[in-house]
C-alpha atoms as a PDB file:
ATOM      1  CA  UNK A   1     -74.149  18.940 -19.956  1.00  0.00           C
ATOM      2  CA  UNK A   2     -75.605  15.591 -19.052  1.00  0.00           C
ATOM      3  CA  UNK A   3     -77.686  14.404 -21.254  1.00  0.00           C
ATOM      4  CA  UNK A   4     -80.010  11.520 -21.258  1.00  0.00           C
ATOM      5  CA  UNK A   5     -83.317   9.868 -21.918  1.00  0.00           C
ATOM      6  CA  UNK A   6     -85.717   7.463 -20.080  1.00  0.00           C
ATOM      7  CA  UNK A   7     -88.458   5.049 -22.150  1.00  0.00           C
ATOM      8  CA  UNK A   8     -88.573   7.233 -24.881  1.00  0.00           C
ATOM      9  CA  UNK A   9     -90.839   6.662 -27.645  1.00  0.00           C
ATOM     10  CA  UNK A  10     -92.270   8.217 -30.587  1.00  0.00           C
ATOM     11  CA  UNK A  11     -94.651   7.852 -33.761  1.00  0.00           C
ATOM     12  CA  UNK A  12     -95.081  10.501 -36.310  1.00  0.00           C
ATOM     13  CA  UNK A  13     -98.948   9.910 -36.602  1.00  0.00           C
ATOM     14  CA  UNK A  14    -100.980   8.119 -33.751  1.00  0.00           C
ATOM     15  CA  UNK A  15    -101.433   4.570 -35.127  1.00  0.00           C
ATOM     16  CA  UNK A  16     -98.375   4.632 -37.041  1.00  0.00           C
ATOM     17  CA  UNK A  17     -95.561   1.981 -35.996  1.00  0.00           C
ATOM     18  CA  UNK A  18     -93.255   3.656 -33.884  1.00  0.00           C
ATOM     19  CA  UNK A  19     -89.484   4.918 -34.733  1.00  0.00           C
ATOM     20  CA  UNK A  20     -88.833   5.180 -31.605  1.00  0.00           C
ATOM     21  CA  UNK A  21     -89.765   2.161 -29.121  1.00  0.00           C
ATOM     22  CA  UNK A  22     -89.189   2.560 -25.286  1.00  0.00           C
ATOM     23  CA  UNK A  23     -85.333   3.600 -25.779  1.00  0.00           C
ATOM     24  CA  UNK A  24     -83.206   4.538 -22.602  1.00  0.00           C
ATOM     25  CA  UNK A  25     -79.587   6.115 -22.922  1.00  0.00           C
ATOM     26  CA  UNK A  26     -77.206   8.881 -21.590  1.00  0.00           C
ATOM     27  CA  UNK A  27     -74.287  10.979 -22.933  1.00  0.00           C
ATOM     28  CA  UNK A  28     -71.764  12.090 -20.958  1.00  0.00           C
ATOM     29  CA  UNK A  29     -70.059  15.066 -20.755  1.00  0.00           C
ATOM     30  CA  UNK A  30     -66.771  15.777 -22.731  1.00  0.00           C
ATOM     31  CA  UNK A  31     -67.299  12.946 -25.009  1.00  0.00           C
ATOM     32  CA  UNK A  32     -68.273  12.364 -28.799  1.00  0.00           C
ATOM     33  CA  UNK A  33     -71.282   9.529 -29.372  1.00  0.00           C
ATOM     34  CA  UNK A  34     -72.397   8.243 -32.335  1.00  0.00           C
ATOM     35  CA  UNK A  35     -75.734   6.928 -33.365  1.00  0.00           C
ATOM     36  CA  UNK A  36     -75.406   4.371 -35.426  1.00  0.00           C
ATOM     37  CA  UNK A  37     -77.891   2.168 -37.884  1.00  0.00           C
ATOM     38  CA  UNK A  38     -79.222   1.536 -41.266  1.00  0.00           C
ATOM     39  CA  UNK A  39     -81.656   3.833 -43.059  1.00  0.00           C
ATOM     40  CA  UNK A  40     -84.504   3.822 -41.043  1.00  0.00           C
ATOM     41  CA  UNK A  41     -83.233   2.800 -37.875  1.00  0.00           C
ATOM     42  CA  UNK A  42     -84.252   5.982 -36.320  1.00  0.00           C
ATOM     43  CA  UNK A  43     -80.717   7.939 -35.759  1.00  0.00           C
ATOM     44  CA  UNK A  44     -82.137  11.524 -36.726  1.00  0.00           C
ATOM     45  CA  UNK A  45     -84.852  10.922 -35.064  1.00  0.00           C
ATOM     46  CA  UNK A  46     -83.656   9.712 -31.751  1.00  0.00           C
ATOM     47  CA  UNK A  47     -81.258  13.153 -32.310  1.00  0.00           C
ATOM     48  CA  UNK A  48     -84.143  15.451 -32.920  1.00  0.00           C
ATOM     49  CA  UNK A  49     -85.720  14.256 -29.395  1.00  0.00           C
ATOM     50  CA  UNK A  50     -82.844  14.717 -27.631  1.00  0.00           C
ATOM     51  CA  UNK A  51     -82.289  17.910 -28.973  1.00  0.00           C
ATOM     52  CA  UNK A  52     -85.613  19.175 -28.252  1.00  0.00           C
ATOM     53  CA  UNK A  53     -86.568  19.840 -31.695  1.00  0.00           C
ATOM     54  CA  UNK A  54     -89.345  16.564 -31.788  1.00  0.00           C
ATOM     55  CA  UNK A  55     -91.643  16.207 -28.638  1.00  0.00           C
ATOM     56  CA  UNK A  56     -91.468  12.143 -27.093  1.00  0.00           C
ATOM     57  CA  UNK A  57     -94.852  10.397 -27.740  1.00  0.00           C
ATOM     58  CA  UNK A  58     -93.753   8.512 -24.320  1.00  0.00           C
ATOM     59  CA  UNK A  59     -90.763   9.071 -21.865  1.00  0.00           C
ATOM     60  CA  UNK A  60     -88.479  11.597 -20.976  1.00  0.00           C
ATOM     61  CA  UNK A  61     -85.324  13.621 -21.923  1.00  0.00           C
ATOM     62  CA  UNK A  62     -83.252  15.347 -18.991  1.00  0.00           C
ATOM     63  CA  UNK A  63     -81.148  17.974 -19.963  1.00  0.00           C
ATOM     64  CA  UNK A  64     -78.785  18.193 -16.431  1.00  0.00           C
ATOM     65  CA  UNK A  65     -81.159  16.011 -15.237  1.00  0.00           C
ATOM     66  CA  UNK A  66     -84.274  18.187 -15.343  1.00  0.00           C
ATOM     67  CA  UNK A  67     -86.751  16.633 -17.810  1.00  0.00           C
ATOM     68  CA  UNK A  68     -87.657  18.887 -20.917  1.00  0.00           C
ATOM     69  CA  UNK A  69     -89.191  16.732 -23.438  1.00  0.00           C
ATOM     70  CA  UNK A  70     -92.484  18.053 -22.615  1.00  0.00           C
ATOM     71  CA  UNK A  71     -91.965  21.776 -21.806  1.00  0.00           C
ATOM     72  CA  UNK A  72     -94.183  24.541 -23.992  1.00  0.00           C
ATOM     73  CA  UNK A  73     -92.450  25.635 -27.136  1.00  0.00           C
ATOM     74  CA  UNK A  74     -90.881  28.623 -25.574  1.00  0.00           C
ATOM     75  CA  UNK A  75     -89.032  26.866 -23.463  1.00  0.00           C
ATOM     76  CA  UNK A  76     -87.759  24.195 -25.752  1.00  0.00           C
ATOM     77  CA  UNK A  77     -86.487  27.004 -27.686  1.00  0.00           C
ATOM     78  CA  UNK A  78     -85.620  28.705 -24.942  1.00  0.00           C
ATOM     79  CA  UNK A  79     -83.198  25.841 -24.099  1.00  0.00           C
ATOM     80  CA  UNK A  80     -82.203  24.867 -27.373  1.00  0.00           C
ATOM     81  CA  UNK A  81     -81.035  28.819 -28.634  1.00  0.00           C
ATOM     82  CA  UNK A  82     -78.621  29.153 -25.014  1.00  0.00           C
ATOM     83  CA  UNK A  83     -77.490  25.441 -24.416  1.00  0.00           C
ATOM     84  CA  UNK A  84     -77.116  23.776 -28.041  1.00  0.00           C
ATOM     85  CA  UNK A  85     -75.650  24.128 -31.076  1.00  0.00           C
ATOM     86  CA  UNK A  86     -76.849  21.934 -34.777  1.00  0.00           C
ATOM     87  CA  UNK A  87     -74.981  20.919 -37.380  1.00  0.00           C
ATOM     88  CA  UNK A  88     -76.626  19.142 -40.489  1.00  0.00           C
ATOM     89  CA  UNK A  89     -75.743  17.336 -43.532  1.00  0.00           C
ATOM     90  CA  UNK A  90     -76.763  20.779 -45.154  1.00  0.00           C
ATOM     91  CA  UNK A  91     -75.418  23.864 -44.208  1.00  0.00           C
ATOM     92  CA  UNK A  92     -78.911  25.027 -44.077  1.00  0.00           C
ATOM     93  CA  UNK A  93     -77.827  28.774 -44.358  1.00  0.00           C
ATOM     94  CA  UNK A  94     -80.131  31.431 -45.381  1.00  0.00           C
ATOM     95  CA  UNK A  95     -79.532  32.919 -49.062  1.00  0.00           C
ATOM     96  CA  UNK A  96     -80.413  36.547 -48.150  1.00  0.00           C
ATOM     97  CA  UNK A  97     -78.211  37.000 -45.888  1.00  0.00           C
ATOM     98  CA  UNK A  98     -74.293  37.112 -45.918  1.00  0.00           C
ATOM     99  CA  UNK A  99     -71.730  34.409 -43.950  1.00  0.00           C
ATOM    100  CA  UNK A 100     -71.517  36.455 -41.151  1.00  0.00           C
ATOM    101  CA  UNK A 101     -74.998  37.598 -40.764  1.00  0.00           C
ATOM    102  CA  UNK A 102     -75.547  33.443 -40.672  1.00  0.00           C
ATOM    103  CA  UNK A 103     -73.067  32.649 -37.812  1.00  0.00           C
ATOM    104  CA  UNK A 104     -74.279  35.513 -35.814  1.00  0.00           C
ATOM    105  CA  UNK A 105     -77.578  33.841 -35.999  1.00  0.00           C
ATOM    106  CA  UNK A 106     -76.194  32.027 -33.619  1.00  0.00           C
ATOM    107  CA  UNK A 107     -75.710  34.123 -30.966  1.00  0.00           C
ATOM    108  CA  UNK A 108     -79.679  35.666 -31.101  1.00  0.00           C
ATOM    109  CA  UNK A 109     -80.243  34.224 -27.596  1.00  0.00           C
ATOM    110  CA  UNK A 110     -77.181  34.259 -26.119  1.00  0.00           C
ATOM    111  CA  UNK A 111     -77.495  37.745 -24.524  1.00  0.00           C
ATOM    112  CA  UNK A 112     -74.210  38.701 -25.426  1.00  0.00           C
ATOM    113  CA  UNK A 113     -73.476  42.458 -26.887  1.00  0.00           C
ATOM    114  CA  UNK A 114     -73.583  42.212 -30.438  1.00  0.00           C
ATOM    115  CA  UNK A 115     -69.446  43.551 -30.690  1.00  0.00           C
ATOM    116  CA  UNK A 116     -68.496  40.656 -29.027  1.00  0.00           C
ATOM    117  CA  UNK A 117     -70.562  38.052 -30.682  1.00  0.00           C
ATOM    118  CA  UNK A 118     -68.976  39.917 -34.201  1.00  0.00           C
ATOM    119  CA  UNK A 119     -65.665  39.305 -32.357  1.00  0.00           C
ATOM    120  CA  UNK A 120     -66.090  35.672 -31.631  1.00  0.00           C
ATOM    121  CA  UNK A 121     -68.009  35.066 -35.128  1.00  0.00           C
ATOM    122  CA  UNK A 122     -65.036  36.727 -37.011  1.00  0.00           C
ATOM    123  CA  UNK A 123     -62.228  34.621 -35.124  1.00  0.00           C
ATOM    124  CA  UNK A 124     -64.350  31.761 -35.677  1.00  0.00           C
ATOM    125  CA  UNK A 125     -64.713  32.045 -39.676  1.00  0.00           C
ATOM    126  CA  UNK A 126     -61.142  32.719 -39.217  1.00  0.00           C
ATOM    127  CA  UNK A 127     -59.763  29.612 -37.314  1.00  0.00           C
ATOM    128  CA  UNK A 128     -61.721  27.193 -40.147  1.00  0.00           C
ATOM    129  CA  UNK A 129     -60.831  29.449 -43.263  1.00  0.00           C
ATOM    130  CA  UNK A 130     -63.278  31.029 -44.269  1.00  0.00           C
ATOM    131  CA  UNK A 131     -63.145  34.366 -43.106  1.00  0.00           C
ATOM    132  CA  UNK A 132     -62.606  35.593 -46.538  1.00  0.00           C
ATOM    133  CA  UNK A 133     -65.855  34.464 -47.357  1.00  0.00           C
ATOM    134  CA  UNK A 134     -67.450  36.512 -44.681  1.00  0.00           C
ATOM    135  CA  UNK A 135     -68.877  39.169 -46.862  1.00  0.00           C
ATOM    136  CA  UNK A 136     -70.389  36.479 -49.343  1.00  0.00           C
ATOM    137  CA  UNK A 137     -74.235  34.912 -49.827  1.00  0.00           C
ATOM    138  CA  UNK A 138     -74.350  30.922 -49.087  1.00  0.00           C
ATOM    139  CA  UNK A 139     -74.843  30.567 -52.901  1.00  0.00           C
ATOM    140  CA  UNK A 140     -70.958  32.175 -53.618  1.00  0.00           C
ATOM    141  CA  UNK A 141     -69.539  29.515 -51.602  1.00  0.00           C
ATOM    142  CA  UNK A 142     -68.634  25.824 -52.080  1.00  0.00           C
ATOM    143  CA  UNK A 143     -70.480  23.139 -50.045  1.00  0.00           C
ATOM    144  CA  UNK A 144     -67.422  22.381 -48.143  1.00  0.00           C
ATOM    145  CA  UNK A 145     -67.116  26.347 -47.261  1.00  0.00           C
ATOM    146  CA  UNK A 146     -71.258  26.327 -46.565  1.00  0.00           C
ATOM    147  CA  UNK A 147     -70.113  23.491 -43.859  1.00  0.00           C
ATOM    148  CA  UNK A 148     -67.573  25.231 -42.123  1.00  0.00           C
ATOM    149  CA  UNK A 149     -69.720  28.374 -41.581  1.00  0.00           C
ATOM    150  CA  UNK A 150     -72.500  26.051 -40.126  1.00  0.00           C
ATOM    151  CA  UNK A 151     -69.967  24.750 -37.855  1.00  0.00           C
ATOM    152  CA  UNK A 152     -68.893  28.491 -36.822  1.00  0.00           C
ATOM    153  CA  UNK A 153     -73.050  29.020 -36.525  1.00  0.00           C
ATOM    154  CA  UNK A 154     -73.193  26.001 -34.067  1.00  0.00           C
ATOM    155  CA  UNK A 155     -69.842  27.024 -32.197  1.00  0.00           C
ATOM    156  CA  UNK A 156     -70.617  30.467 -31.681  1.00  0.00           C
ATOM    157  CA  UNK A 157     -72.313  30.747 -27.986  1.00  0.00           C
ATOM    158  CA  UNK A 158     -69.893  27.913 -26.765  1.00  0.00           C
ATOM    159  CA  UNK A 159     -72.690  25.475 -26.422  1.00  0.00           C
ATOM    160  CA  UNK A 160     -73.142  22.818 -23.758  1.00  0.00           C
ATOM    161  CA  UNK A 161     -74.255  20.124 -26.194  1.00  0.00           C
ATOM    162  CA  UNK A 162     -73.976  19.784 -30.138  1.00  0.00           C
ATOM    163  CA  UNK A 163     -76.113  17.549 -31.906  1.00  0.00           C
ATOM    164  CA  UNK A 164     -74.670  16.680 -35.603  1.00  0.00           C
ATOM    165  CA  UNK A 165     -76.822  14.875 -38.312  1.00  0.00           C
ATOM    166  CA  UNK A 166     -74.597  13.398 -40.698  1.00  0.00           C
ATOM    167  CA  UNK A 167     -72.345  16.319 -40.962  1.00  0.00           C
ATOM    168  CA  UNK A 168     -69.579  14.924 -43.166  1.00  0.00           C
ATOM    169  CA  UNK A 169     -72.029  13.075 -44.959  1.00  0.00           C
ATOM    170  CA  UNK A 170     -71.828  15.644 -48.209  1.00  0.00           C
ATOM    171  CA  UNK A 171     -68.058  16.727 -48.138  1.00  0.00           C
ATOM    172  CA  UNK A 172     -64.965  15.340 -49.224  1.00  0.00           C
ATOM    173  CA  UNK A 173     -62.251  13.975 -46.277  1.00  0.00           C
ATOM    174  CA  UNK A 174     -60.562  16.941 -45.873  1.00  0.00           C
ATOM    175  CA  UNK A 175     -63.601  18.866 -44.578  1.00  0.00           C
ATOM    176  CA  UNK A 176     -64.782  16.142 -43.073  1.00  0.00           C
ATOM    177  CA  UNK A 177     -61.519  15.617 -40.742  1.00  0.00           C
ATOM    178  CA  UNK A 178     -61.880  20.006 -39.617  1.00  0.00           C
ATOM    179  CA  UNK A 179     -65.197  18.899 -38.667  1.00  0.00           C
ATOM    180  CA  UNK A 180     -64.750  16.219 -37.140  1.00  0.00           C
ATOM    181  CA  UNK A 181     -61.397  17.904 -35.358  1.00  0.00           C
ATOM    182  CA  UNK A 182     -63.879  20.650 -34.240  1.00  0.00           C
ATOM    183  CA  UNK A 183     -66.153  18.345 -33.070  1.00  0.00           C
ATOM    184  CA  UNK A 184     -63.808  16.757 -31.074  1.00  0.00           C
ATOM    185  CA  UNK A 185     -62.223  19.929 -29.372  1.00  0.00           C
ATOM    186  CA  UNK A 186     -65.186  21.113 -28.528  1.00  0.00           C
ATOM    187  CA  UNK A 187     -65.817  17.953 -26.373  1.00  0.00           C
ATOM    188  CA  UNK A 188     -63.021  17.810 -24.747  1.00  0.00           C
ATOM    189  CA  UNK A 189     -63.625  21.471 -23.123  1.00  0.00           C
ATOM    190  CA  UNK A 190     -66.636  19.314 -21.521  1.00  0.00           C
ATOM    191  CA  UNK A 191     -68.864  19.929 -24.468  1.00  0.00           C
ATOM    192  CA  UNK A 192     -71.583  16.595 -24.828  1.00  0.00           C
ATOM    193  CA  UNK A 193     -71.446  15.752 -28.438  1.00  0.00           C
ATOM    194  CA  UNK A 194     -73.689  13.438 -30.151  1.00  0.00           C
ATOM    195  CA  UNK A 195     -73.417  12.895 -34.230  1.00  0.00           C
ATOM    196  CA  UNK A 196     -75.946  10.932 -36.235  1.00  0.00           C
ATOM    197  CA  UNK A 197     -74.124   9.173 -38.963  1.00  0.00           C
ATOM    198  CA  UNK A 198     -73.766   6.215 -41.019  1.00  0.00           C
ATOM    199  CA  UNK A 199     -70.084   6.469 -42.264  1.00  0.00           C
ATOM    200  CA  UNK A 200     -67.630   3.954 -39.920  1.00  0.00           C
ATOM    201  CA  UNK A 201     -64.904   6.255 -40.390  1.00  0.00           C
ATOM    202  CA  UNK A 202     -66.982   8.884 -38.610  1.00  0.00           C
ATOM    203  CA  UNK A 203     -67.550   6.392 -35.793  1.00  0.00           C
ATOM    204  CA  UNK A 204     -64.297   5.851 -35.385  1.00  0.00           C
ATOM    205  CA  UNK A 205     -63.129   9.105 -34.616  1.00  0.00           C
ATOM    206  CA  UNK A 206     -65.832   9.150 -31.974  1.00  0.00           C
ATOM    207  CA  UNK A 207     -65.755   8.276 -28.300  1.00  0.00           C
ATOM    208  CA  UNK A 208     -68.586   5.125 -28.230  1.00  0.00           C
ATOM    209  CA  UNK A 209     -71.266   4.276 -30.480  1.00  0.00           C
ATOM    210  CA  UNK A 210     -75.143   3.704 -29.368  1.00  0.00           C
ATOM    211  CA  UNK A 211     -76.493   1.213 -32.233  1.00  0.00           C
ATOM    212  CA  UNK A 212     -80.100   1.479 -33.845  1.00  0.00           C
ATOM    213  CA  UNK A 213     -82.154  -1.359 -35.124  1.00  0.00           C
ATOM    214  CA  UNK A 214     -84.826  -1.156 -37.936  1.00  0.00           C
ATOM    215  CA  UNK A 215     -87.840  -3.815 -37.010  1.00  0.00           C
ATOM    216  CA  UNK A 216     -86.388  -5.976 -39.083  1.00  0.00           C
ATOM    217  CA  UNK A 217     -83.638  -6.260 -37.073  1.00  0.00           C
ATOM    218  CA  UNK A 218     -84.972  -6.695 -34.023  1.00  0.00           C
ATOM    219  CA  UNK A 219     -84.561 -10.089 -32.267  1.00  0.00           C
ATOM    220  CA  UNK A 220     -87.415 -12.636 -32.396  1.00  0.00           C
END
């Protein structure tokens, strides 16, 4: 999916100095970007535009080149549950419910039957070991294991685009590099990928980099 965004801006109070000021920018498909920057430069949020899950104070973002910033709620979601998957710095699974039951959450608006969304979640868990775990609560696993199921969760309806804030950010390099490997595969089956992160290994692995500036930084 082509993804991009035109004079985007955004403030999270009116008044307040903006995090976002008047930024333009595209993704391409079957490639890995990172967004780049200090603390405070505005990386997560820039990602949480693009992904739908923030609404622009200004500007546009074109999913396929149809602009969606601004659609009701329903439709956001809409577009976010059958086009995108998230990864986070935490796993952000739910403690009542098991491994599996998380992945499969998934797949709610994916339309597939649930026996093949079981089938897909299952070989899933099992291609990133931890299909042992499947029968577990989030709190019986490590952190490392909590990341690789939220990876699975992201992967499961074979999204378009995956948006990734600081993903490796709490794991050692091992997990790290199978998420970053996943990451990877995923866009090179034409997959848009775009990671938020502030570790240059990370950016390394990645296709291009899109720098953020605080104020601060900002030319005179």
């Amino acid at each position: 999916m082509h993804l991009a965004a035109r004079g985007l801006q955004f403030a999270y109070r009116r008044g307040a100095e903006r995090t976002i000021d008047d930024w333009t920018g595209a993704f391409a498909p079957g490639s890995v970007t990172a967004l780049t920057g200090p603390s405070g430069s505005g990386k997560s949020t820039l990602l949480y535009l693009l992904a739908l899950m923030l609404r622009p104070t200004a500007g546009t973002v074109e999913w396929d080149g149809r602009a969606v910033g601004d659609l009701p709620d329903a439709e956001r979601a809409l577009l976010r549950g059958t086009r995108a998957g998230f990864v986070f710095q935490d796993a952000m699974l739910d403690p009542a419910q098991t491994v599996l039951s998380n992945v499969l959450e998934g797949g709610l608006f994916s339309g597939l039957p649930r026996r093949s969304l079981v089938a897909r979640a299952n070989d899933l868990l099992e291609r990133f070991g931890v299909d042992h775990r499947r029968g577990h609560r989030p709190g019986e696993v490590s952190g490392g294991q909590a990341q690789r199921v939220a990876l699975c969760r992201a992967l499961l309806g074979d999204p378009q685009v995956v948006f990734a804030d600081e993903p490796t950010g709490n794991l050692d390099r091992s997990t790290a590099d199978v998420v970053l490997h996943a990451l990877r595969a995923h866009a090179a089956r034409g997959a848009t990928v775009v990671v938020a992160t502030h570790d240059p290994l990370v950016v390394e692995r990645c296709d291009g980099a899109v720098g953020l500036t605080t104020r601060a930084e900002d030319p005179a």
